[in-house]
N, C-alpha and C. Protein backbone atom coordinates (compact mmCIF):
# COMPACT_ATOMS: atom_id res chain seq x y z
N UNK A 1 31.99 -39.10 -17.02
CA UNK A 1 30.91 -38.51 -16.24
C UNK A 1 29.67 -38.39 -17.10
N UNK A 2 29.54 -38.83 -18.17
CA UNK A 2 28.36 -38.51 -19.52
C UNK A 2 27.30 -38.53 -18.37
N UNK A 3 26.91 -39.83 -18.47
CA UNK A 3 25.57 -40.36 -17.71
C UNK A 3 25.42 -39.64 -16.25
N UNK A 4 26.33 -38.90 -15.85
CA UNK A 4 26.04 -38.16 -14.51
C UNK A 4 25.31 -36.48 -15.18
N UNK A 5 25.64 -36.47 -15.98
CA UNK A 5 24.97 -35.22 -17.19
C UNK A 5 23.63 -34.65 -16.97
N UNK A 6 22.89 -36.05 -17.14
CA UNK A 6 21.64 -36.36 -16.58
C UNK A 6 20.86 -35.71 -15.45
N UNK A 7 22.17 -35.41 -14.76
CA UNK A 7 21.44 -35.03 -13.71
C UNK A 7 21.53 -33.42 -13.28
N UNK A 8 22.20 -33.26 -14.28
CA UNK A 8 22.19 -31.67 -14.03
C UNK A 8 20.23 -30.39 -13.85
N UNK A 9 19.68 -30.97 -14.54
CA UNK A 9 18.32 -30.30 -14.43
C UNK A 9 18.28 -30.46 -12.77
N UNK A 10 18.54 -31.37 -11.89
CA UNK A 10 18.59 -31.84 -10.54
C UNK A 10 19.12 -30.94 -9.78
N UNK A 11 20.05 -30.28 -10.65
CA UNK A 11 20.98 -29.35 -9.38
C UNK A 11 20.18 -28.03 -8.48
N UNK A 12 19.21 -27.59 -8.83
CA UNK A 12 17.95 -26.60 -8.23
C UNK A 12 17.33 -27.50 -6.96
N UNK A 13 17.15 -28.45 -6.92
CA UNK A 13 17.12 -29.83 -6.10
C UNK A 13 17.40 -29.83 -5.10
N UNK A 14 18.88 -30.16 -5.11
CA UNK A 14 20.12 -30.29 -4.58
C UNK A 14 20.39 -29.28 -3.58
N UNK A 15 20.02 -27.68 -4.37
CA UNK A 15 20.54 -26.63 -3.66
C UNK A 15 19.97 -25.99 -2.94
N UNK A 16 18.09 -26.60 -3.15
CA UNK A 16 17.39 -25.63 -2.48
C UNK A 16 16.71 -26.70 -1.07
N UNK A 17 16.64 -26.68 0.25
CA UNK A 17 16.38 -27.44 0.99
C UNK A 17 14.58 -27.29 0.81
N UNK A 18 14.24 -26.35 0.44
CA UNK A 18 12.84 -25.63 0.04
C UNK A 18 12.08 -26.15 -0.94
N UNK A 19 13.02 -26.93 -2.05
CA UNK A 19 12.33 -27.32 -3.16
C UNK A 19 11.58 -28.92 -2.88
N UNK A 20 10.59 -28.40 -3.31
CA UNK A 20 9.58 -30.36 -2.63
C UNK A 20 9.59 -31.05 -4.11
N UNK A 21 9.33 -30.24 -5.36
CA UNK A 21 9.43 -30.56 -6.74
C UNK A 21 10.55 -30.89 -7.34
N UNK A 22 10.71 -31.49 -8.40
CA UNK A 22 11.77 -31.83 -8.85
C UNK A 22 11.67 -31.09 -9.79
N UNK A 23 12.43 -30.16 -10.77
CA UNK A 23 12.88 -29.28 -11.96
C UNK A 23 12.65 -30.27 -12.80
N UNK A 24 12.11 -29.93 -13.84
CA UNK A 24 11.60 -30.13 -15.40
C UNK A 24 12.74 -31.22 -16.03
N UNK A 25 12.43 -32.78 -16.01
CA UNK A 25 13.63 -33.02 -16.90
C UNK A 25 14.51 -33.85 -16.10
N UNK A 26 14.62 -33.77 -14.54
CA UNK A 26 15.29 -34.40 -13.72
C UNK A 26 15.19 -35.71 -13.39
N UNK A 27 13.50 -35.96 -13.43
CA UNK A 27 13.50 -37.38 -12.72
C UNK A 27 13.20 -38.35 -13.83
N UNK A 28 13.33 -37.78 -15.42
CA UNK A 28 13.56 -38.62 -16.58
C UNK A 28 15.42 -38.58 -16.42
N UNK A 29 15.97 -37.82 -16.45
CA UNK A 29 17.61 -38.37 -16.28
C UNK A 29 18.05 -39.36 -15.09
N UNK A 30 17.52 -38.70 -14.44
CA UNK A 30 17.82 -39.81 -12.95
C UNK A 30 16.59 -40.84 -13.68
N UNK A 31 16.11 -41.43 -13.88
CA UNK A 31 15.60 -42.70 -14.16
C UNK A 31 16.27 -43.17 -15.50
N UNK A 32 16.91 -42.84 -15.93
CA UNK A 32 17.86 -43.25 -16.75
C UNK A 32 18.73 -43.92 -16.54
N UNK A 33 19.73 -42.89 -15.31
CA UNK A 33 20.85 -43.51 -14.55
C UNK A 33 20.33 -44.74 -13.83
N UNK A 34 19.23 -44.26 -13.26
CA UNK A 34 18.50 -46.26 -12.33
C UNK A 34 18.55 -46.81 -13.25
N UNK A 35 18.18 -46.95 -13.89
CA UNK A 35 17.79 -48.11 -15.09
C UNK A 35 18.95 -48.58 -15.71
N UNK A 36 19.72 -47.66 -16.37
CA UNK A 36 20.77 -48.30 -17.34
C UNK A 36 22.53 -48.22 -16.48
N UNK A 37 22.71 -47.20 -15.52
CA UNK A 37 24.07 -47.40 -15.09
C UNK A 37 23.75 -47.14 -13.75
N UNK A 38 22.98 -47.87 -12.99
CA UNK A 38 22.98 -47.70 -11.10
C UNK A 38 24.41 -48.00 -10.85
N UNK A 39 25.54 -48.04 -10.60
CA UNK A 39 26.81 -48.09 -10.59
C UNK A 39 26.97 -46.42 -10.42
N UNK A 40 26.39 -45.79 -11.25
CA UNK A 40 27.13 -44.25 -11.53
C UNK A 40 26.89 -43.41 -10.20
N UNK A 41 25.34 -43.70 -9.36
CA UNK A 41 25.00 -43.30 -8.62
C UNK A 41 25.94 -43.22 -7.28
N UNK A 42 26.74 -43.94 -7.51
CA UNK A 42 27.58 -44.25 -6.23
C UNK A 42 28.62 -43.08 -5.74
N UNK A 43 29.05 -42.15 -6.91
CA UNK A 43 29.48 -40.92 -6.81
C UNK A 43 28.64 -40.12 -6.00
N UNK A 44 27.63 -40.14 -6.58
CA UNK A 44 26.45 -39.02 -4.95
C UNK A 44 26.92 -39.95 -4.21
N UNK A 45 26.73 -41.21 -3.55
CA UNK A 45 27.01 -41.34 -2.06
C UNK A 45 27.91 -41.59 -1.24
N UNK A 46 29.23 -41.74 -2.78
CA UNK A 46 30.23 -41.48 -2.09
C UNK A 46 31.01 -40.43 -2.07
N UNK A 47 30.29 -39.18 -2.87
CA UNK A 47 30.62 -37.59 -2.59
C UNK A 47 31.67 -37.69 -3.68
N UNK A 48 32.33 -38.44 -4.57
CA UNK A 48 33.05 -38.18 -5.14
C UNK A 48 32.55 -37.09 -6.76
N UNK A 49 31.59 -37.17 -7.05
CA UNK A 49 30.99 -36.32 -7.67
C UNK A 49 30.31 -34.78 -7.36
N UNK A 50 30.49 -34.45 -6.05
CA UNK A 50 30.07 -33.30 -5.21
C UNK A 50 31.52 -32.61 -5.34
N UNK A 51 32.49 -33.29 -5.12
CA UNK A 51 34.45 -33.15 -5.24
C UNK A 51 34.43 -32.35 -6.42
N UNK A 52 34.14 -33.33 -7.34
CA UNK A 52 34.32 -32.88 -8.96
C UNK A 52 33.54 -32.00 -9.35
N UNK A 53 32.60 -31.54 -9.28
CA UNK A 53 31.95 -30.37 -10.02
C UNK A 53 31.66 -29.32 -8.77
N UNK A 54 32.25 -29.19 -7.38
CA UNK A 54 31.94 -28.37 -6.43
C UNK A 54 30.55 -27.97 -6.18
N UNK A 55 29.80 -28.91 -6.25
CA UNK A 55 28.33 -28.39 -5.76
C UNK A 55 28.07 -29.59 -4.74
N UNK A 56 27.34 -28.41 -3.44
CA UNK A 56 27.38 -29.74 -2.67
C UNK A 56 25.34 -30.45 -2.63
N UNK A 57 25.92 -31.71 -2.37
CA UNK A 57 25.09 -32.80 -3.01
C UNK A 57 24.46 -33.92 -1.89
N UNK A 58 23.75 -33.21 -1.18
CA UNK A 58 23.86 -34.24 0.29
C UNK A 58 22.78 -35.23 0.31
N UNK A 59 23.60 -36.52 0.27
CA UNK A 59 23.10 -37.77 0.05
C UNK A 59 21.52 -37.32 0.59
N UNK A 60 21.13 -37.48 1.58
CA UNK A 60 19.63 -37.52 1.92
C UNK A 60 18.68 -37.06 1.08
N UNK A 61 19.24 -35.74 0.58
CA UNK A 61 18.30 -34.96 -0.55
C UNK A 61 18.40 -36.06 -1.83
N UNK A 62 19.42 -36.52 -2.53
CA UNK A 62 19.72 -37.42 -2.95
C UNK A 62 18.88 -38.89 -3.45
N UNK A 63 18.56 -39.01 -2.19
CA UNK A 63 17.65 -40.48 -1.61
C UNK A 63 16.34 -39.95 -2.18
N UNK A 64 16.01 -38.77 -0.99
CA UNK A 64 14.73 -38.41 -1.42
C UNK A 64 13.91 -37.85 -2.59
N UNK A 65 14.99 -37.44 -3.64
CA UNK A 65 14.70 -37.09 -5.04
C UNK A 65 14.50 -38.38 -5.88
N UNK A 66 15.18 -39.54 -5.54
CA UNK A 66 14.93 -40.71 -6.21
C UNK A 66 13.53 -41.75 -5.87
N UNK A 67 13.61 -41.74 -4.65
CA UNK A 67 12.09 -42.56 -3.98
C UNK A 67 11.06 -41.33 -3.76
N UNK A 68 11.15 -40.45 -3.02
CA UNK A 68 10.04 -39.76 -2.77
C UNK A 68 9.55 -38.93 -3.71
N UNK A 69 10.77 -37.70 -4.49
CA UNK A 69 10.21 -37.54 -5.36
C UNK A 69 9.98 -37.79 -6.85
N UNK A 70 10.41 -38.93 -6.97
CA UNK A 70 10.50 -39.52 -8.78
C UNK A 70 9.84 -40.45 -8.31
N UNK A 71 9.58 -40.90 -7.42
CA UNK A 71 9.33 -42.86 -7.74
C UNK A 71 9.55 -43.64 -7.75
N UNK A 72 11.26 -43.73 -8.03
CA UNK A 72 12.08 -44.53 -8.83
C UNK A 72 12.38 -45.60 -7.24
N UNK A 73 12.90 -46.61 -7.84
CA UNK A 73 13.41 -47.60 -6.84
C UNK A 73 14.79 -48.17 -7.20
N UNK A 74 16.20 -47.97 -6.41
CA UNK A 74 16.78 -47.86 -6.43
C UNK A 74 17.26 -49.65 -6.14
N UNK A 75 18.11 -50.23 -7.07
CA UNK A 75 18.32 -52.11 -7.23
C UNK A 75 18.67 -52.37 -5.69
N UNK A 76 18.40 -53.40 -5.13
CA UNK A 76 18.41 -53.56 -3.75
C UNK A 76 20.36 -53.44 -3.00
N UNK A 77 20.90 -53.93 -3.67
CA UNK A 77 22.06 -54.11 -3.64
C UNK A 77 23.39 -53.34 -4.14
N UNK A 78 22.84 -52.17 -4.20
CA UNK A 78 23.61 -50.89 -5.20
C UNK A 78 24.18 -50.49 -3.67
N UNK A 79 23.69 -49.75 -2.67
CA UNK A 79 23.88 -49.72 -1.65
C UNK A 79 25.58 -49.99 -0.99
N UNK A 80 25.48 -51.47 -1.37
CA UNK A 80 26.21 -52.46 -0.52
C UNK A 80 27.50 -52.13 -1.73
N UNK A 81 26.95 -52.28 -2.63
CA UNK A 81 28.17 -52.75 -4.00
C UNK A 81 29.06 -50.89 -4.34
N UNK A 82 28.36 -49.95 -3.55
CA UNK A 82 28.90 -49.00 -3.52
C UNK A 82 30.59 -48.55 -2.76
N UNK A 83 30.53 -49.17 -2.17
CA UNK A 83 31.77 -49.52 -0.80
C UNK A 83 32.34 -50.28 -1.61
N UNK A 84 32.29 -50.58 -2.66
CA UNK A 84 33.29 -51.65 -3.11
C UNK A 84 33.82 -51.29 -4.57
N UNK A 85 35.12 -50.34 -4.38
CA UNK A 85 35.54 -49.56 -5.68
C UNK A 85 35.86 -50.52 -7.00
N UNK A 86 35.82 -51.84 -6.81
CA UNK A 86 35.73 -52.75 -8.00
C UNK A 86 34.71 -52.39 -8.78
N UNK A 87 33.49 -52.24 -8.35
CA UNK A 87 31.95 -52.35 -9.00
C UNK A 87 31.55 -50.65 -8.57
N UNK A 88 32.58 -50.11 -8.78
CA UNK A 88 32.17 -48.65 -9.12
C UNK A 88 32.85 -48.28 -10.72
N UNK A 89 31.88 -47.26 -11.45
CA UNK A 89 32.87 -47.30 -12.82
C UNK A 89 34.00 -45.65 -12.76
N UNK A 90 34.81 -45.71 -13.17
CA UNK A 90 35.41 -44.25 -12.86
C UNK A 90 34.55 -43.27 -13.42
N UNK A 91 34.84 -41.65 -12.54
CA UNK A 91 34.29 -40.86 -13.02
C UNK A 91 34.25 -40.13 -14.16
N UNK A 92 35.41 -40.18 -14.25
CA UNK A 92 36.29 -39.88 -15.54
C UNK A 92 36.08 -40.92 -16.58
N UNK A 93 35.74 -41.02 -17.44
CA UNK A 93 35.86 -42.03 -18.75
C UNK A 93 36.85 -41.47 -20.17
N UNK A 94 37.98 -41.49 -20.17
CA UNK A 94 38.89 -40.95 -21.22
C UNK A 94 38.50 -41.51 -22.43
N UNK A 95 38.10 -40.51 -23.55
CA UNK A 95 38.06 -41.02 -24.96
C UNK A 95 38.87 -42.30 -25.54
N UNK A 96 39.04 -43.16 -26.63
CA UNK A 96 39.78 -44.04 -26.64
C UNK A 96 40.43 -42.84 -27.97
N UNK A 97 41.88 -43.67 -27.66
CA UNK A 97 42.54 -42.60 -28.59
C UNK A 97 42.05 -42.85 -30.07
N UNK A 98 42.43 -41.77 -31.29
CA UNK A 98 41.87 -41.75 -32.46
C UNK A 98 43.29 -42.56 -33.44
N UNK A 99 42.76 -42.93 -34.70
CA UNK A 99 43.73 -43.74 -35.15
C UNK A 99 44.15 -42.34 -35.88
């Protein structure tokens, strides 16, 4: 879940239907995740990351924190490749064991 980390400054976001701003810090992590692991994002829309840390996370707010309020543009085809648990990475990433 490292790279979902990122998005914790986001969670004020998330929780407040009121908030039009994004919290200090958020839309540099979330442009992180666009940029280097759009794959990760697929947990917000497929709720499996709302599961795991019990905060709920509703895709629309979601959307609109990435285009409306960051900017950011989301790869055309992330969307589609989300539905498809091959080209999702787990949430979980287990250390590799130590020698």
């Amino acid at each position: 879940m490292g790279s979902l980390l990122e998005l914790s400054p986001c969670l004020a976001f998330f929780r407040d239907a009121g908030t039009l701003k994004a919290p200090a810090g958020c839309c540099k992590g979330l442009g992180s995740i666009v940029r280097d692991q759009p794959a990760c994002l697929c947990h917000i829309f497929n709720r499996t990351l709302e599961r795991a840390i019990g905060v709920d996370i509703p895709v629309d707010r979601a959307l609109a924190l990435m285009g409306d309020v960051c900017g950011l543009t989301l790869p055309q085809d992330l969307m589609s490749s989300c539905g498809d648990n091959g080209g999702v990475p787990p949430l979980y990433v287990c250390p590799a064991p130590s020698a």
